[in-house]
C-alpha atoms as a PDB file:
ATOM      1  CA  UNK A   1      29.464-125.615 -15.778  1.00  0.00           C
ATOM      2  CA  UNK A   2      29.963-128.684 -13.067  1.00  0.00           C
ATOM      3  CA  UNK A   3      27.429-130.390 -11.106  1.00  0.00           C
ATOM      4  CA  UNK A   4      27.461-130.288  -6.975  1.00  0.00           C
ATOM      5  CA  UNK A   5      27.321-133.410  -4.897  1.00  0.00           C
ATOM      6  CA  UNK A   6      26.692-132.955  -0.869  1.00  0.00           C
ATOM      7  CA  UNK A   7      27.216-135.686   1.422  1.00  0.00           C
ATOM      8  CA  UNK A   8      25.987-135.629   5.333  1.00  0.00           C
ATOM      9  CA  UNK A   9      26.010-131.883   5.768  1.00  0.00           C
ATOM     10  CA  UNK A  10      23.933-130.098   8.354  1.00  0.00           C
ATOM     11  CA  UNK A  11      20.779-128.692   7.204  1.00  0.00           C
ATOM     12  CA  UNK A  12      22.083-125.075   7.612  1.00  0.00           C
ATOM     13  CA  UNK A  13      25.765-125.499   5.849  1.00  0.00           C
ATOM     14  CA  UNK A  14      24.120-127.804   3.274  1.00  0.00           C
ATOM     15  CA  UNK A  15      21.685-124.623   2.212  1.00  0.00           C
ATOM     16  CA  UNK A  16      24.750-122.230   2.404  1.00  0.00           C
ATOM     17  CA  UNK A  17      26.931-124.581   0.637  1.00  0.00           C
ATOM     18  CA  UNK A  18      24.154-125.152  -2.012  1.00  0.00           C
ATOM     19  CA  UNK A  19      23.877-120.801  -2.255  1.00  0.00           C
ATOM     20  CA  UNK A  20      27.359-120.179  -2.538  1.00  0.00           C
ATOM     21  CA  UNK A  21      28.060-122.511  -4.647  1.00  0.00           C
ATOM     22  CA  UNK A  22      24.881-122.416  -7.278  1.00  0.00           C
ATOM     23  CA  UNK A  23      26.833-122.400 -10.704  1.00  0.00           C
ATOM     24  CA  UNK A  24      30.564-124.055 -10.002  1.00  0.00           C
ATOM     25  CA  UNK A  25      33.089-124.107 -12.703  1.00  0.00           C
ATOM     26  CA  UNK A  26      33.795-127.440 -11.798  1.00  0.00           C
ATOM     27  CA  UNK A  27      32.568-130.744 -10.733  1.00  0.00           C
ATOM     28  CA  UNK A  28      32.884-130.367  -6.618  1.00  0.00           C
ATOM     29  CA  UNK A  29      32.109-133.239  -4.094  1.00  0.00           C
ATOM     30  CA  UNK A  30      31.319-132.169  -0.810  1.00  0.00           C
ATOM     31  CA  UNK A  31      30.961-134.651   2.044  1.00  0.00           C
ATOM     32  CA  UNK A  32      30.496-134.852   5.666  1.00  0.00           C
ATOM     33  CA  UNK A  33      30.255-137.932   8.003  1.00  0.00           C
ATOM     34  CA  UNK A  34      27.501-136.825   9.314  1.00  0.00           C
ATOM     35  CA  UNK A  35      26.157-135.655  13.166  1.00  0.00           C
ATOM     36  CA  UNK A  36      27.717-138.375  15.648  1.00  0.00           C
ATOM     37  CA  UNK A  37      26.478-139.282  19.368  1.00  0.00           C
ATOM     38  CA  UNK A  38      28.256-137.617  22.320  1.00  0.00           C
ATOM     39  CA  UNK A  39      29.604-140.053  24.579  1.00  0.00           C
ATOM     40  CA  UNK A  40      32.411-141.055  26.982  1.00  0.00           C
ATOM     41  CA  UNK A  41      34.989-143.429  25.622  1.00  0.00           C
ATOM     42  CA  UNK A  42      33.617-146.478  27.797  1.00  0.00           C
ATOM     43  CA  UNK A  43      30.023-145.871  27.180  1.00  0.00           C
ATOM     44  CA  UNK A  44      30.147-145.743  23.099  1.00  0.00           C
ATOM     45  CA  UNK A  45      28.199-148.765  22.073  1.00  0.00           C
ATOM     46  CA  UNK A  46      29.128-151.194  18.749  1.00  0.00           C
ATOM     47  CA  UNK A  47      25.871-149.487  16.964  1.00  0.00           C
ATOM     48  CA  UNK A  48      27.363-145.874  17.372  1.00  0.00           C
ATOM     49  CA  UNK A  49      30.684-147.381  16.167  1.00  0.00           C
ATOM     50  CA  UNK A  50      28.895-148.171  13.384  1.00  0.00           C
ATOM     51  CA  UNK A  51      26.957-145.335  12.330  1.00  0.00           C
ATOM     52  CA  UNK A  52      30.186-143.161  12.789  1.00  0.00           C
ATOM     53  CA  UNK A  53      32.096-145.584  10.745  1.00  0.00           C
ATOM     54  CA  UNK A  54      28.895-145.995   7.963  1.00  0.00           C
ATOM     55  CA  UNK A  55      28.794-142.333   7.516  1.00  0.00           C
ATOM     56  CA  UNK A  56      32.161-141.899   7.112  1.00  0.00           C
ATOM     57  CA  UNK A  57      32.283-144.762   4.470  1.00  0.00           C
ATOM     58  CA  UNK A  58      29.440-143.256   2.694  1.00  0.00           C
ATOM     59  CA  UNK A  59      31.563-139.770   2.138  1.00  0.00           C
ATOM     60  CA  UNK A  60      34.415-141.364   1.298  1.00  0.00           C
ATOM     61  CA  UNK A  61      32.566-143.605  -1.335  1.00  0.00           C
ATOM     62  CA  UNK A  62      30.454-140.537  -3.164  1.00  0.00           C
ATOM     63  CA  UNK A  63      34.046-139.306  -3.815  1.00  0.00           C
ATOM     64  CA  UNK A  64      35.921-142.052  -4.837  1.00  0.00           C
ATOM     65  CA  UNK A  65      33.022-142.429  -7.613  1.00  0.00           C
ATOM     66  CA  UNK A  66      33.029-139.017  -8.154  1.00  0.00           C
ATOM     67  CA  UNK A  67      36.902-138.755  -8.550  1.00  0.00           C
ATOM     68  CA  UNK A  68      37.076-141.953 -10.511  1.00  0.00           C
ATOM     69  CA  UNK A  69      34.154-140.528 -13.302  1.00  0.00           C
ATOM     70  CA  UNK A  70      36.793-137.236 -13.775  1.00  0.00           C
ATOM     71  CA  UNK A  71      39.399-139.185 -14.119  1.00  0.00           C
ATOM     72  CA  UNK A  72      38.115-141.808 -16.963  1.00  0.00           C
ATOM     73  CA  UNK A  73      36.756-138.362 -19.209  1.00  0.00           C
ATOM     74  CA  UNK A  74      40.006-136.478 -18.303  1.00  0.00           C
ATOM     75  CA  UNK A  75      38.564-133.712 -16.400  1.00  0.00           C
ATOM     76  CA  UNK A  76      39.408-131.699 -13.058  1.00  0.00           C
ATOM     77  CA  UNK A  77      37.355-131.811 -10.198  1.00  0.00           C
ATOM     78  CA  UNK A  78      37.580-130.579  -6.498  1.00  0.00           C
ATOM     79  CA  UNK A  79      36.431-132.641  -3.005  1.00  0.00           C
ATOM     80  CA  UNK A  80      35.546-131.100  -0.321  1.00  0.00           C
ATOM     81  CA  UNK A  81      35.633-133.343   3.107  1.00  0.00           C
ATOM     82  CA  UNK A  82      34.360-131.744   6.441  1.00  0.00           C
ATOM     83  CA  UNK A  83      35.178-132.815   9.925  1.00  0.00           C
ATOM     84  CA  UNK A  84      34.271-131.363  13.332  1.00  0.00           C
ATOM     85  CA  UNK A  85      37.323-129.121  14.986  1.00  0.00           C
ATOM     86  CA  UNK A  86      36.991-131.909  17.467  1.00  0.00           C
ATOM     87  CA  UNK A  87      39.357-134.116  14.216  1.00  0.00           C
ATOM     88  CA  UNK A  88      42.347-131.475  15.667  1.00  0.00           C
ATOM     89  CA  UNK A  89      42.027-131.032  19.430  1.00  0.00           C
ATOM     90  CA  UNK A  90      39.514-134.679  20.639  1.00  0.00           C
ATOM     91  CA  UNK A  91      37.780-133.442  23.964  1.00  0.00           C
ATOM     92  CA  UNK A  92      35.811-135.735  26.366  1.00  0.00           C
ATOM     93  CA  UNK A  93      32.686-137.017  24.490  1.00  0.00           C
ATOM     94  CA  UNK A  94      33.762-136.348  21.154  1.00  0.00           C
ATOM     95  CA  UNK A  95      35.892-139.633  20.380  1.00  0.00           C
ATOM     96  CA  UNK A  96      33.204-140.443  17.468  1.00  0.00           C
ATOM     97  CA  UNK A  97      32.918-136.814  15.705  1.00  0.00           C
ATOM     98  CA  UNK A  98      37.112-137.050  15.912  1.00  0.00           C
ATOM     99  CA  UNK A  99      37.546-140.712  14.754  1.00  0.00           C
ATOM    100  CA  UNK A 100      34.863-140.088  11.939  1.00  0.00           C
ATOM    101  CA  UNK A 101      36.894-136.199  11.308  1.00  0.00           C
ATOM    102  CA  UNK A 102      40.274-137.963  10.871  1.00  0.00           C
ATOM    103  CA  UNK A 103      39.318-141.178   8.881  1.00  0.00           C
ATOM    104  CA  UNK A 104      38.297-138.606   5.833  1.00  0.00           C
ATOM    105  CA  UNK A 105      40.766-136.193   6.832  1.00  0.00           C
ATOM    106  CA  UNK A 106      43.378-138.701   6.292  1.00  0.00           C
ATOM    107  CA  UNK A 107      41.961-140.207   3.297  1.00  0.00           C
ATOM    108  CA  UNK A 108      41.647-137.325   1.437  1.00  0.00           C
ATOM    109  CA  UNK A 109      45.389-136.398   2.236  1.00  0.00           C
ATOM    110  CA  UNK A 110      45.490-139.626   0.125  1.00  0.00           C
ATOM    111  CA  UNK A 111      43.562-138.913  -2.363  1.00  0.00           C
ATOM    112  CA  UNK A 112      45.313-135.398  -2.674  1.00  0.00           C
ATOM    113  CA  UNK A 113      48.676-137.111  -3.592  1.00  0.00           C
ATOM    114  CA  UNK A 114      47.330-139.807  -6.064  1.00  0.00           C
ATOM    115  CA  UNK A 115      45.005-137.740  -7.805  1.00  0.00           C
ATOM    116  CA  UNK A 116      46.524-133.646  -7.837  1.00  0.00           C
ATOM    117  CA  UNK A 117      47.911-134.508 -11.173  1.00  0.00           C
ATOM    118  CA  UNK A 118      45.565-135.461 -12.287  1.00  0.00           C
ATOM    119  CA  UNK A 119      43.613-132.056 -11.904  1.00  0.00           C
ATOM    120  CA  UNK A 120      41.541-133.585  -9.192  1.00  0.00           C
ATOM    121  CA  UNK A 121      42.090-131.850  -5.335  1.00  0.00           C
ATOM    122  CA  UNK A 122      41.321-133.062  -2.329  1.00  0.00           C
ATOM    123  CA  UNK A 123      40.555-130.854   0.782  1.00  0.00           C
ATOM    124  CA  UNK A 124      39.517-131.032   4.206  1.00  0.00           C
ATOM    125  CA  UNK A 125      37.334-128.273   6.408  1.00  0.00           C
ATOM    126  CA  UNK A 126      37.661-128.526   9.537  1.00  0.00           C
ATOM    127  CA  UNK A 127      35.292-126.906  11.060  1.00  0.00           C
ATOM    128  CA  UNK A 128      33.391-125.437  14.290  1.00  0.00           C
ATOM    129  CA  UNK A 129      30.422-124.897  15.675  1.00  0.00           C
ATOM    130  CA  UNK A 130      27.304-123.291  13.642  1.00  0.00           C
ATOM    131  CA  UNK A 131      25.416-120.604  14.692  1.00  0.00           C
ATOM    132  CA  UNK A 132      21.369-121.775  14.871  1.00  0.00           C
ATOM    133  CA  UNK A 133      23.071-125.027  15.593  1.00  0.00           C
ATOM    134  CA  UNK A 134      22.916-127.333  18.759  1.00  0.00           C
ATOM    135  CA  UNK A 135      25.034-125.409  20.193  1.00  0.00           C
ATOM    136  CA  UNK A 136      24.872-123.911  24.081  1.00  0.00           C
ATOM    137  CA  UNK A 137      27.669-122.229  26.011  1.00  0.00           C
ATOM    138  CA  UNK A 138      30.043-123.508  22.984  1.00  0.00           C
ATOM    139  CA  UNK A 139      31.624-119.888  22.301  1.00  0.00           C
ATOM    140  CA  UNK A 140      33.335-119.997  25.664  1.00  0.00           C
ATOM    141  CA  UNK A 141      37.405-120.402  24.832  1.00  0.00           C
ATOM    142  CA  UNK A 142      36.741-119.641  21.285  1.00  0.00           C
ATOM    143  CA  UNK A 143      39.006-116.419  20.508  1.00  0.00           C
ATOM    144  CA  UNK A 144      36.755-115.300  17.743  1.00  0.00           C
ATOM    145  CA  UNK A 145      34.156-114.302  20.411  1.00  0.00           C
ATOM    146  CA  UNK A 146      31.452-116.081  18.892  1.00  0.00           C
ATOM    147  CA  UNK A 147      30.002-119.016  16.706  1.00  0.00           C
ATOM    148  CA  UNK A 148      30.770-119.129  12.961  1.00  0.00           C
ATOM    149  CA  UNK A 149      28.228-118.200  10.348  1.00  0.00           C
ATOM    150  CA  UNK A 150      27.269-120.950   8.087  1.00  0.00           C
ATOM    151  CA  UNK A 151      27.937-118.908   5.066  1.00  0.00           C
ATOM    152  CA  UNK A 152      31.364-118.266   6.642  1.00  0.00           C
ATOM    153  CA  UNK A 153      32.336-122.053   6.235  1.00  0.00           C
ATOM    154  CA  UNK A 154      30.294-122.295   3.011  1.00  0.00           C
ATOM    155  CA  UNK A 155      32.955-119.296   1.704  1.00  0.00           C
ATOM    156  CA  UNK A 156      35.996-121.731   2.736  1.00  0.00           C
ATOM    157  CA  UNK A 157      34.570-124.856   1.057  1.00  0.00           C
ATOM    158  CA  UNK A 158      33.438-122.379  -2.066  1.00  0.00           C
ATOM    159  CA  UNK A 159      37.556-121.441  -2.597  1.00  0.00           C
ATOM    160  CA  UNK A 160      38.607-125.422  -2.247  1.00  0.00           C
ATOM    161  CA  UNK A 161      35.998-125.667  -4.583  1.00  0.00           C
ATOM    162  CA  UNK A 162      37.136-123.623  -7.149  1.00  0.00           C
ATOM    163  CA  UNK A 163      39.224-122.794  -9.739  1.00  0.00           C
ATOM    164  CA  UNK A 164      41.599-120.545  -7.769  1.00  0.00           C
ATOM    165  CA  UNK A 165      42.420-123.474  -5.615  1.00  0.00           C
ATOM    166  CA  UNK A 166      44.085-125.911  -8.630  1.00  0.00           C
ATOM    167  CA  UNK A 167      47.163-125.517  -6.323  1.00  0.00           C
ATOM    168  CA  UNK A 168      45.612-126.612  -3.180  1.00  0.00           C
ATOM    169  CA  UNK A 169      45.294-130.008  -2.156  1.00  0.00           C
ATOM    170  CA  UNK A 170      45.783-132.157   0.962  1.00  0.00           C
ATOM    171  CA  UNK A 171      45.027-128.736   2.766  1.00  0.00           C
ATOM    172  CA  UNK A 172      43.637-129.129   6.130  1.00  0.00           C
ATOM    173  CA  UNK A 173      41.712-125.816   6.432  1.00  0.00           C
ATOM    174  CA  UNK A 174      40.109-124.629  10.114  1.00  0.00           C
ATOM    175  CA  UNK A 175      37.393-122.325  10.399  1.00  0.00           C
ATOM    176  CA  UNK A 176      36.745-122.545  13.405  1.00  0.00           C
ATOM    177  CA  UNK A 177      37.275-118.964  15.206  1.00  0.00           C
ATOM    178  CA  UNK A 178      40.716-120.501  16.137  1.00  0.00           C
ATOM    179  CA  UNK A 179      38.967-122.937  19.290  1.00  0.00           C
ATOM    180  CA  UNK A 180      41.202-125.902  18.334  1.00  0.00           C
ATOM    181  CA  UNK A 181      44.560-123.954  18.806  1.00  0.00           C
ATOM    182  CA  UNK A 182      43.123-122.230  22.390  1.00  0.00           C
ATOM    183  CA  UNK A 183      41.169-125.326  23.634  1.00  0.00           C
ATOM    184  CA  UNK A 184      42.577-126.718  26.850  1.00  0.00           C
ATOM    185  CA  UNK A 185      43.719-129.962  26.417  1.00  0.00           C
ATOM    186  CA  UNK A 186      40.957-132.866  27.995  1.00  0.00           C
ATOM    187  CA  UNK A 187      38.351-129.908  28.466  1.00  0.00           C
ATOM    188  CA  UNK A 188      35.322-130.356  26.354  1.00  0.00           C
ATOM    189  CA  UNK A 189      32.053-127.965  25.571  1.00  0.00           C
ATOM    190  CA  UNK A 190      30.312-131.049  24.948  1.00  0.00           C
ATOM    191  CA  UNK A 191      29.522-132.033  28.433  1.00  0.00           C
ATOM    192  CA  UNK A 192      28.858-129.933  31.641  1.00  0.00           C
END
């Protein structure tokens, strides 16, 4: 039986995350940078910077110990990053959501080539908005018609997470109703 390590998720994916995946077969990381500030490019400040950046840091690190213990007693593992669908398509307001998205997207395409074989994948979910979430007028250009389900991005992350996915690694997977595909370019749900 492996142990389950969150990082940064929402308080409605971290409880579906925690349901779906009560018993893993395997030792599964799964880390978020956390909720970022909504802001234009010129108006970010130095201290959202950093909070963006700390998060992000703070994911990264909980895996690279995680990954690291695995390795030293020989043993497979899975990581789970999540980023905002914002990490695919950037809109107005969302430069710190997509900076903080593609930093662990990226590293965990990393990750995924030194450690897969070494039994150890690395993932990223990239995904949309939550129902129940902070989110208004969002489902507008979204072709699924509608906001996802918490336990429908919890069901993603619970494959990466598992044994059926020892072939999968460096995946960039989006659940996202397909809005980062359809999005217009520069348009953003984030501000009015």
């Amino acid at each position: 039986m492996g142990a389950l390590t969150t990082v940064n998720l929402s308080p409605s994916l971290e409880s579906a995350v925690r349901a779906r995946l009560s018993e893993p077969a395997l030792d599964v990381v799964v880390a978020a940078a956390g909720r970022q500030a909504t802001g234009a490019f010129l108006d970010l400040t130095q201290d959202q910077w950093g909070g963006a950046v700390d998060g992000a840091k703070q994911s990264f690190r909980e895996a690279q110990v995680a990954a690291a213990r695995w390795e030293s007693e020989g043993k497979p593992g899975r990581i789970v990053f999540l980023a905002s669908t914002t990490t695919l398509r950037p809109v107005h307001g969302a430069a710190l959501d997509a900076a903080a998205g593609a930093f662990l997207t990226t590293i965990g395409q990393v990750g995924a080539v030194e450690l897969g074989a070494k039994g150890i994948t690395v993932n990223t979910v990239v995904h949309g908005w939550i129902e129940g979430e902070d989110a208004p007028g969002f489902v507008d250009g979204i072709p699924a018609g509608r906001l996802a389900g918490a336990e429908e991005i919890a069901d993603a992350i619970a494959f990466l997470a598992s044994e059926s996915a020892s072939y999968v690694t460096g995946a960039v997977l989006a659940v996202d109703g397909g809005f980062w595909i359809t999005k217009t370019a520069g348009g953003s749900p984030l501000l009015p």
